[in-house]
PDB file of N, CA and C in Angstrom:
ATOM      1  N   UNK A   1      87.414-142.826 -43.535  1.00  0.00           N
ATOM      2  CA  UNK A   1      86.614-142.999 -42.337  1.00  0.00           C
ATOM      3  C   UNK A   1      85.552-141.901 -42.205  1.00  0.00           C
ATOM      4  N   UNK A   2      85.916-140.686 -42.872  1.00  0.00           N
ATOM      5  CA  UNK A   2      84.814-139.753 -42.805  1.00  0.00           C
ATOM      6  C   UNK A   2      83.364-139.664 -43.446  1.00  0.00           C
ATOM      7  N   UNK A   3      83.710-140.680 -44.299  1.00  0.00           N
ATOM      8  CA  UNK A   3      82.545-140.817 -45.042  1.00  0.00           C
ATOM      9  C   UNK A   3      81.729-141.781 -44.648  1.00  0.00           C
ATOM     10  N   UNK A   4      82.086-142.688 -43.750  1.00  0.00           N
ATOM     11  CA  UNK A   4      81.404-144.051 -43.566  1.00  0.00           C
ATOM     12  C   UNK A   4      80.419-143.502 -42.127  1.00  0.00           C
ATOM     13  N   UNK A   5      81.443-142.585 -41.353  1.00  0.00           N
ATOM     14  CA  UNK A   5      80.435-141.469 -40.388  1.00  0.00           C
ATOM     15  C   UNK A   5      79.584-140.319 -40.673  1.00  0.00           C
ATOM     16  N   UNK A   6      79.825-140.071 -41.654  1.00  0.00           N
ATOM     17  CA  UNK A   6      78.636-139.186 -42.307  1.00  0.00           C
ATOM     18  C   UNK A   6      77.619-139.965 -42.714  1.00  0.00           C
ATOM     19  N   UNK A   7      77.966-141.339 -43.544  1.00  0.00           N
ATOM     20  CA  UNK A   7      76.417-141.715 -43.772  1.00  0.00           C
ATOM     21  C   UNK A   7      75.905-142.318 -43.017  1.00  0.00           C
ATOM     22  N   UNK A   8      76.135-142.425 -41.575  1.00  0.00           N
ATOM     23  CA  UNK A   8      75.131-142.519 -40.566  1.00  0.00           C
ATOM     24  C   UNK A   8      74.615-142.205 -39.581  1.00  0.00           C
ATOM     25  N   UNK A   9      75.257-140.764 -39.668  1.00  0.00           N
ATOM     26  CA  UNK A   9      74.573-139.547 -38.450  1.00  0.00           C
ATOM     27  C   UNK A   9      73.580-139.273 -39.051  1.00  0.00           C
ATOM     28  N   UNK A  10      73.052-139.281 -40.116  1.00  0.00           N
ATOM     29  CA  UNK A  10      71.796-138.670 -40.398  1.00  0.00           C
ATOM     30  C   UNK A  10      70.808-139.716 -39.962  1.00  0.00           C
ATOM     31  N   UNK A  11      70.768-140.926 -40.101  1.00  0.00           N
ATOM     32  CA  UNK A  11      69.747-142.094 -39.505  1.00  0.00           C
ATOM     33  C   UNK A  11      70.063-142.185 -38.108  1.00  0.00           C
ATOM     34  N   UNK A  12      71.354-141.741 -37.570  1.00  0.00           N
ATOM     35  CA  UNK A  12      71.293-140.972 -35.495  1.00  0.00           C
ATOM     36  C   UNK A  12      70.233-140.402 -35.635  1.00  0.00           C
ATOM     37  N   UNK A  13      70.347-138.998 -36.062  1.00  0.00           N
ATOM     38  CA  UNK A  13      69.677-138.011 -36.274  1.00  0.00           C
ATOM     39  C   UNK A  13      67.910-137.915 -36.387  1.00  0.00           C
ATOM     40  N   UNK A  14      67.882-138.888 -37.178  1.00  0.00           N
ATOM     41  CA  UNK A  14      66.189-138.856 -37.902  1.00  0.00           C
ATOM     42  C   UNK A  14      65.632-140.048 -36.827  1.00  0.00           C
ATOM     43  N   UNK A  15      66.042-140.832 -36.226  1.00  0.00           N
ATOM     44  CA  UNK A  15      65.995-141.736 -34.760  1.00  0.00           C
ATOM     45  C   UNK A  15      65.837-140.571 -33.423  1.00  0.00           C
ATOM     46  N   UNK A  16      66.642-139.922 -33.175  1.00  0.00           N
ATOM     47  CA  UNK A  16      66.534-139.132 -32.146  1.00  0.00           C
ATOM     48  C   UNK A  16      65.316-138.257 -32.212  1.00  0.00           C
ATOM     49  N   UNK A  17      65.261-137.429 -33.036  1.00  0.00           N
ATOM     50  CA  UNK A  17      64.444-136.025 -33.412  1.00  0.00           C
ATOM     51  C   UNK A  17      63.053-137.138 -33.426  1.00  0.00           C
ATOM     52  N   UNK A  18      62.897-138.359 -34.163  1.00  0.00           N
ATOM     53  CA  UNK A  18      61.747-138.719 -33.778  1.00  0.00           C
ATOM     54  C   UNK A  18      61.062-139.841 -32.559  1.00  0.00           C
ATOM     55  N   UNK A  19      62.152-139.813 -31.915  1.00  0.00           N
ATOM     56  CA  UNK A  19      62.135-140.160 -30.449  1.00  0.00           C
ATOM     57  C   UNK A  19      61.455-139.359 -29.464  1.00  0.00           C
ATOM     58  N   UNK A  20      61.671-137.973 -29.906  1.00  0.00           N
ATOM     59  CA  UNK A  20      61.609-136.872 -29.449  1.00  0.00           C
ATOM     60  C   UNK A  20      59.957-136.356 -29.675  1.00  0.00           C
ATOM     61  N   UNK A  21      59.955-136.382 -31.162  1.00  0.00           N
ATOM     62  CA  UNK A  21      58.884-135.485 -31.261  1.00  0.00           C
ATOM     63  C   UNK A  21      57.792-136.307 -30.778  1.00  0.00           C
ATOM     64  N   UNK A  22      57.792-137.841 -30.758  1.00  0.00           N
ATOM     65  CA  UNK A  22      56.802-138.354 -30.703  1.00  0.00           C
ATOM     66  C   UNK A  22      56.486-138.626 -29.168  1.00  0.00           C
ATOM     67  N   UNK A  23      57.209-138.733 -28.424  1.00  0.00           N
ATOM     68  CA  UNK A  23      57.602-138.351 -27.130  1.00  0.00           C
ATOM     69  C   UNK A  23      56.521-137.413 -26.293  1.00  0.00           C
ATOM     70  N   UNK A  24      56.880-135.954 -27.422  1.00  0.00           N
ATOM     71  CA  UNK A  24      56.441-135.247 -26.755  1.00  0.00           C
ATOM     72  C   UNK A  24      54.626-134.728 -27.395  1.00  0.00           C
ATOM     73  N   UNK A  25      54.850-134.718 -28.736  1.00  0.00           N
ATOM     74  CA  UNK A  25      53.534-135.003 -29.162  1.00  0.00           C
ATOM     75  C   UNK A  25      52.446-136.120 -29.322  1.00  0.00           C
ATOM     76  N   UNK A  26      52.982-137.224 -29.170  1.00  0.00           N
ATOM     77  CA  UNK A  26      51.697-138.585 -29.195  1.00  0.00           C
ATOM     78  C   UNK A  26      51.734-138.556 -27.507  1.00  0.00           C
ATOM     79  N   UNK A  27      50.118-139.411 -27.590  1.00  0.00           N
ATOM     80  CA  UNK A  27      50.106-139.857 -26.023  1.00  0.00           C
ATOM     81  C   UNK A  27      50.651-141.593 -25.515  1.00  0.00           C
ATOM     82  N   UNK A  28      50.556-141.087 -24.412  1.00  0.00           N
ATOM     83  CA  UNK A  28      51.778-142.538 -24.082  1.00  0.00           C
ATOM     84  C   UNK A  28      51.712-143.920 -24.971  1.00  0.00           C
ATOM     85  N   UNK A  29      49.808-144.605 -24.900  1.00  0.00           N
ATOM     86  CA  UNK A  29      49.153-145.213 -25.479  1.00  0.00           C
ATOM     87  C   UNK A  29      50.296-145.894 -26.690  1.00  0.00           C
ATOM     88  N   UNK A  30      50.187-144.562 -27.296  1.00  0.00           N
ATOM     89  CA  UNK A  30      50.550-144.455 -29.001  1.00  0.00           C
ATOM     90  C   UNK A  30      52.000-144.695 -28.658  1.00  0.00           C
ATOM     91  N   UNK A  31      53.019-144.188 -28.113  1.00  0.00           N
ATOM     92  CA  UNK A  31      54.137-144.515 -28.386  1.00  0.00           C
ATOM     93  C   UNK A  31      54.928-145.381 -28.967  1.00  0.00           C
ATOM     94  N   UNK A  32      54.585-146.671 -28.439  1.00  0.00           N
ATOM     95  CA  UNK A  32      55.310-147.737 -28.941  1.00  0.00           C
ATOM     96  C   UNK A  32      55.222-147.950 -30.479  1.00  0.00           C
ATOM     97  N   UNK A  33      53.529-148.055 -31.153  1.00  0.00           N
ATOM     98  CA  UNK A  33      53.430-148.267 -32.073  1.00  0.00           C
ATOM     99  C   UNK A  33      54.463-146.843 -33.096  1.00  0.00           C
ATOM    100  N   UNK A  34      54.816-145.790 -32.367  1.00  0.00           N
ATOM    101  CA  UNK A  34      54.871-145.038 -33.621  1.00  0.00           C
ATOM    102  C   UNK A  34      56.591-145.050 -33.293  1.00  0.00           C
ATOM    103  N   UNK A  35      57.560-145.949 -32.227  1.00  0.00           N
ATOM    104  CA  UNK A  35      58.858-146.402 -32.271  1.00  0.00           C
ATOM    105  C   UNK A  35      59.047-147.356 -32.952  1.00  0.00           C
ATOM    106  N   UNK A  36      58.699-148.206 -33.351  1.00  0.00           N
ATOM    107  CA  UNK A  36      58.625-148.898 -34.364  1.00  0.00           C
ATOM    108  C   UNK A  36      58.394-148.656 -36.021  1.00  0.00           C
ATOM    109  N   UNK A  37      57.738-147.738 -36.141  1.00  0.00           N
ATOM    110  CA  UNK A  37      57.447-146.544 -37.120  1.00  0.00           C
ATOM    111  C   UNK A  37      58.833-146.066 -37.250  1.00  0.00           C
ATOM    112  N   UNK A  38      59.494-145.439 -36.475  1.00  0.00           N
ATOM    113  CA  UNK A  38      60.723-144.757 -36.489  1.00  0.00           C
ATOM    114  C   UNK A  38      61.589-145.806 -36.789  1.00  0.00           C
ATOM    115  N   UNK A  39      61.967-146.662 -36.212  1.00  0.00           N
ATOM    116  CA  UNK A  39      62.877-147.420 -36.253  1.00  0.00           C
ATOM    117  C   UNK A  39      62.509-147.799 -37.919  1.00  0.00           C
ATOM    118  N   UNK A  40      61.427-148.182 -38.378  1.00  0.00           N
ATOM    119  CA  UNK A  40      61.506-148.999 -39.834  1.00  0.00           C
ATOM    120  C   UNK A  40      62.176-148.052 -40.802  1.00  0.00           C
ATOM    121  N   UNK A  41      61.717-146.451 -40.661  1.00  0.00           N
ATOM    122  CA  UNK A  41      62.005-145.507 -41.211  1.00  0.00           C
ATOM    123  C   UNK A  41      63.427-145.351 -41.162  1.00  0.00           C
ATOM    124  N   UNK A  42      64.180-145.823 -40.326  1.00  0.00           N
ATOM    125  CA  UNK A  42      65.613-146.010 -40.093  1.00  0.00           C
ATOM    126  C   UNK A  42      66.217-146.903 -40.914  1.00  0.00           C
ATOM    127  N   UNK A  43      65.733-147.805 -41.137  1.00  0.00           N
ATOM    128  CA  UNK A  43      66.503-148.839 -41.825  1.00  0.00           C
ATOM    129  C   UNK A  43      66.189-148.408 -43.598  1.00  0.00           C
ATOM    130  N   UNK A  44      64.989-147.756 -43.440  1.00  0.00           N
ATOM    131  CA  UNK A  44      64.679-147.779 -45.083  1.00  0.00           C
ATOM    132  C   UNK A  44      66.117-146.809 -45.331  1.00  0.00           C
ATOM    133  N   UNK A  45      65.836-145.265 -43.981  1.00  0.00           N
ATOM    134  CA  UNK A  45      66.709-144.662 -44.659  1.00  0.00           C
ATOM    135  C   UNK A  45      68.057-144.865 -44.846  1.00  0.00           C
ATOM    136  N   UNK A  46      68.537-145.976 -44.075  1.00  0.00           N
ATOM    137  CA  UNK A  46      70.147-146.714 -44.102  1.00  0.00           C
ATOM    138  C   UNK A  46      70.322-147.325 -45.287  1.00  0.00           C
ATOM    139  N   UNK A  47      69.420-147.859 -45.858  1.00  0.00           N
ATOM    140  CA  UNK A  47      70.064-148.694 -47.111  1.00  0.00           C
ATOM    141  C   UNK A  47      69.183-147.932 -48.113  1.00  0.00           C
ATOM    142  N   UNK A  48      69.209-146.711 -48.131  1.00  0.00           N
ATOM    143  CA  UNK A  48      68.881-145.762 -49.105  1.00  0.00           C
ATOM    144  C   UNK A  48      70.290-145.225 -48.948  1.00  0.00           C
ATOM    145  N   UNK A  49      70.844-144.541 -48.244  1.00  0.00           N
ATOM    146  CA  UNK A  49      71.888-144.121 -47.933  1.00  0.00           C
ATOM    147  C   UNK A  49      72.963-144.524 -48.366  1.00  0.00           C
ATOM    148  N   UNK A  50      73.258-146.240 -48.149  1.00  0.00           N
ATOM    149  CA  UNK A  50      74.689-146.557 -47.785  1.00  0.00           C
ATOM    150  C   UNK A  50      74.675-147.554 -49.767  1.00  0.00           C
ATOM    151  N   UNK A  51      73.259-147.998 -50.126  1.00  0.00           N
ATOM    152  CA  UNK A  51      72.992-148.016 -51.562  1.00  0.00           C
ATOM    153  C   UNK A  51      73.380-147.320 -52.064  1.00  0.00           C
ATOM    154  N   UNK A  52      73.313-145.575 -51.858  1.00  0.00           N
ATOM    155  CA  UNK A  52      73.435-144.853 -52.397  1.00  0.00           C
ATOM    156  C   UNK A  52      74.676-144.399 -52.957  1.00  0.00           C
ATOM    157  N   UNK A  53      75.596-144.827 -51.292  1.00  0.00           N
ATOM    158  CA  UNK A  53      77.204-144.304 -51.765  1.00  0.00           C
ATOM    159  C   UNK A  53      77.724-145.560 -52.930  1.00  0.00           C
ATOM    160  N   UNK A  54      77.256-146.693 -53.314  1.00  0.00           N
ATOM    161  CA  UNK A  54      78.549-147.421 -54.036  1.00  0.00           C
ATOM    162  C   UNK A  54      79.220-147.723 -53.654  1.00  0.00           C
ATOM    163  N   UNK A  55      79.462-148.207 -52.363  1.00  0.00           N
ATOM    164  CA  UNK A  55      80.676-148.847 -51.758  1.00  0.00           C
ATOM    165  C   UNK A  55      80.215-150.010 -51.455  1.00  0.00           C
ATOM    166  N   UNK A  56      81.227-150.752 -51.827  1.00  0.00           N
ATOM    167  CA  UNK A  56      80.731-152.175 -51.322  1.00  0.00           C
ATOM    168  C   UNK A  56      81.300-152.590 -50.183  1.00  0.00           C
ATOM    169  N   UNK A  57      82.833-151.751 -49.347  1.00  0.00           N
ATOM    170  CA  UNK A  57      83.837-151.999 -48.766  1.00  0.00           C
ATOM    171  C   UNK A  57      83.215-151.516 -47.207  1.00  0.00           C
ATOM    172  N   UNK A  58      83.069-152.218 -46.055  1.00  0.00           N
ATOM    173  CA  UNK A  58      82.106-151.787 -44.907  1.00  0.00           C
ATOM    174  C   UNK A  58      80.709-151.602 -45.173  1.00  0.00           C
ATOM    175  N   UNK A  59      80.296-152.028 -45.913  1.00  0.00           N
ATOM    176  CA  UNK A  59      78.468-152.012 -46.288  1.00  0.00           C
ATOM    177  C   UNK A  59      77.842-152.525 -44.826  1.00  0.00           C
ATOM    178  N   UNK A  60      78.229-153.920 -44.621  1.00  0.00           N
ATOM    179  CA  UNK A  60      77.757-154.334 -43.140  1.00  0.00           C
ATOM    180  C   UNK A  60      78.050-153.584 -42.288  1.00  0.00           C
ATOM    181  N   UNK A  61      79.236-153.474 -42.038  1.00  0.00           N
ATOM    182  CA  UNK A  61      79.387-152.424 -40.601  1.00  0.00           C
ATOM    183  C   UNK A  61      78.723-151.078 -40.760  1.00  0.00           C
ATOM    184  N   UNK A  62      78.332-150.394 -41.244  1.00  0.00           N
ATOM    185  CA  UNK A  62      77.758-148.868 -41.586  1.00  0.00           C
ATOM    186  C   UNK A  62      76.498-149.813 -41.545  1.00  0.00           C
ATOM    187  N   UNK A  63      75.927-150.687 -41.950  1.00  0.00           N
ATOM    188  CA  UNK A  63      74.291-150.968 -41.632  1.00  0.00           C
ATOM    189  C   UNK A  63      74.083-150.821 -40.206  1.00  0.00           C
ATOM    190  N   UNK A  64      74.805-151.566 -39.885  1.00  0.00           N
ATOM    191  CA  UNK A  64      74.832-151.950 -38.514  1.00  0.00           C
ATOM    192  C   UNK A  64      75.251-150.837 -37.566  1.00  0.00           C
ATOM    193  N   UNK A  65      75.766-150.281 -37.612  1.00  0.00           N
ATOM    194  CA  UNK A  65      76.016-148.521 -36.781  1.00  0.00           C
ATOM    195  C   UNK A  65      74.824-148.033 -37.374  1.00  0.00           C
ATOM    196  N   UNK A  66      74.171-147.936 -38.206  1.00  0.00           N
ATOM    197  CA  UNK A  66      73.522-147.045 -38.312  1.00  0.00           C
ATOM    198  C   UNK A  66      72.275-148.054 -37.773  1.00  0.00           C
ATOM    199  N   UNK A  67      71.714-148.510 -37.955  1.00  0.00           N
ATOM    200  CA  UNK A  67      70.358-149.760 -37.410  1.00  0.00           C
ATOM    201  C   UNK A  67      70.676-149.516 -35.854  1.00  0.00           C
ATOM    202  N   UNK A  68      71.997-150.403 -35.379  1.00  0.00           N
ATOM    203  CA  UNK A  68      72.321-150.514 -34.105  1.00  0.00           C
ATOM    204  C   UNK A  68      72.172-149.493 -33.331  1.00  0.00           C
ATOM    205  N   UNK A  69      72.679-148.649 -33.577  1.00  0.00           N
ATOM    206  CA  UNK A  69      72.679-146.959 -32.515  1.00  0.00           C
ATOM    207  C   UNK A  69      70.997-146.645 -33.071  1.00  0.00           C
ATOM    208  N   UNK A  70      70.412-146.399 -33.794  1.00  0.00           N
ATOM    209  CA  UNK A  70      68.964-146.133 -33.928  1.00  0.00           C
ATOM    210  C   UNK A  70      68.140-146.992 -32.895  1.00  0.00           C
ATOM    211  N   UNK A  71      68.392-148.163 -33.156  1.00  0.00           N
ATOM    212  CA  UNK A  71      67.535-149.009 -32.015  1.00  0.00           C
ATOM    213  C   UNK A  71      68.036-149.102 -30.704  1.00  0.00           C
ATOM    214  N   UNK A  72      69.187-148.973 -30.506  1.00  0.00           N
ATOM    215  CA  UNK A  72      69.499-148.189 -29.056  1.00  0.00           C
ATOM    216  C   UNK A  72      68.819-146.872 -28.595  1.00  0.00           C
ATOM    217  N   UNK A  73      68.875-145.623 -29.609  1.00  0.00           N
ATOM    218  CA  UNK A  73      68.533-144.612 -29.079  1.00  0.00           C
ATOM    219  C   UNK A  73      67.160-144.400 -28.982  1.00  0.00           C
ATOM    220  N   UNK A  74      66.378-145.381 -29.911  1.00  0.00           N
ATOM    221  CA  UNK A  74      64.843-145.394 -29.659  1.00  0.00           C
ATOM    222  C   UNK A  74      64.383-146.515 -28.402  1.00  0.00           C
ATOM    223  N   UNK A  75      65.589-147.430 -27.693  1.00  0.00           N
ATOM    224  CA  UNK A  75      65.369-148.194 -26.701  1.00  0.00           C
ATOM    225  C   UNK A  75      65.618-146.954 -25.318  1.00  0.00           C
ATOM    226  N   UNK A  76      66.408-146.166 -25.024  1.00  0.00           N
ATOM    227  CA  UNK A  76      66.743-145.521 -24.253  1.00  0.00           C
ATOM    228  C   UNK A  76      65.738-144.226 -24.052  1.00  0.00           C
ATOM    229  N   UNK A  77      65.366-143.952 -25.653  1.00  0.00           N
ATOM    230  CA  UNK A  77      64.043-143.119 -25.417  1.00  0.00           C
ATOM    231  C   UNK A  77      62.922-143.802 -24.744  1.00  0.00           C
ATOM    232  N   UNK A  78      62.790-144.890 -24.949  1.00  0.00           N
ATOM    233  CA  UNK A  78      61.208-145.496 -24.378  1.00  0.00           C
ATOM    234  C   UNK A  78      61.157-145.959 -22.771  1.00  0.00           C
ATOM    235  N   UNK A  79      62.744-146.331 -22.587  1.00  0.00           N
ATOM    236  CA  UNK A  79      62.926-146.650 -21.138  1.00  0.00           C
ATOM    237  C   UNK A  79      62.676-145.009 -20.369  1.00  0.00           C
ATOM    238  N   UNK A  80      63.366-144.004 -20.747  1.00  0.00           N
ATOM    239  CA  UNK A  80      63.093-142.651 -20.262  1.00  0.00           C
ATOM    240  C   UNK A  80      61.124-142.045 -20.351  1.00  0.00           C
ATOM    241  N   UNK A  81      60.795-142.733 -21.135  1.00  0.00           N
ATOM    242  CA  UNK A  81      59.560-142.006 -21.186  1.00  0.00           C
ATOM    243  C   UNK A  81      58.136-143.157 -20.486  1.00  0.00           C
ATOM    244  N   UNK A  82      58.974-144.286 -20.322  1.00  0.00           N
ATOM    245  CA  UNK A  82      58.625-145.459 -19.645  1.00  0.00           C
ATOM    246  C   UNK A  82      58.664-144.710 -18.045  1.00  0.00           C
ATOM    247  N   UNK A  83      59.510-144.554 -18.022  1.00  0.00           N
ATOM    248  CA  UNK A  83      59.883-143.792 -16.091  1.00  0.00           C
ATOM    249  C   UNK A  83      59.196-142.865 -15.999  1.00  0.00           C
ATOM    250  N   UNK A  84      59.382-141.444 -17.104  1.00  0.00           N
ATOM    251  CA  UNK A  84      58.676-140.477 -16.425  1.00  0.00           C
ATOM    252  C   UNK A  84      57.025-140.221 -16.638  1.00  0.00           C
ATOM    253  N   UNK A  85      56.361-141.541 -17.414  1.00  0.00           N
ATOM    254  CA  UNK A  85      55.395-141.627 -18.052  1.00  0.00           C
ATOM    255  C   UNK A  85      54.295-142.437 -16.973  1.00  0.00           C
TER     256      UNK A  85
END
């Protein structure tokens, strides 16, 4: 089980931080287009990742935690920057 959560905190990770940066460095305008940006960058890096390990055993479910929680956390970023924006 530890391994199937390691390979997808880092696509949490690279979702959040660029939730964030873009957040705080693009102007509102730009946002959307560059969450979508993030999000694609998510998926490339998920099935770079989960390709990577050789497992064939939970391949779907680890896509899907890792896709799923990314596009949640870039939905929850945009609703937050939607409000205070």
């Amino acid at each position: 089980m530890t391994w199937q959560i390691s390979s997808v905190i880092p696509v949490w990770v690279l979702s959040l931080v660029g939730a964030i940066v873009i957040a705080v460095v693009l102007p509102r305008d730009q946002y959307l287009t560059w969450v979508a940006i993030v999000l694609a960058g998510a998926v490339i890096l998920t099935f770079l990742i989960q390709l990577g390990l050789r497992r064939t055993e939970g391949f779907v479910v680890r896509a899907m935690a890792s896709i799923g929680i990314s596009a949640l956390i870039l939905a929850i970023a945009s609703g937050v920057v939607a409000v205070l924006g």
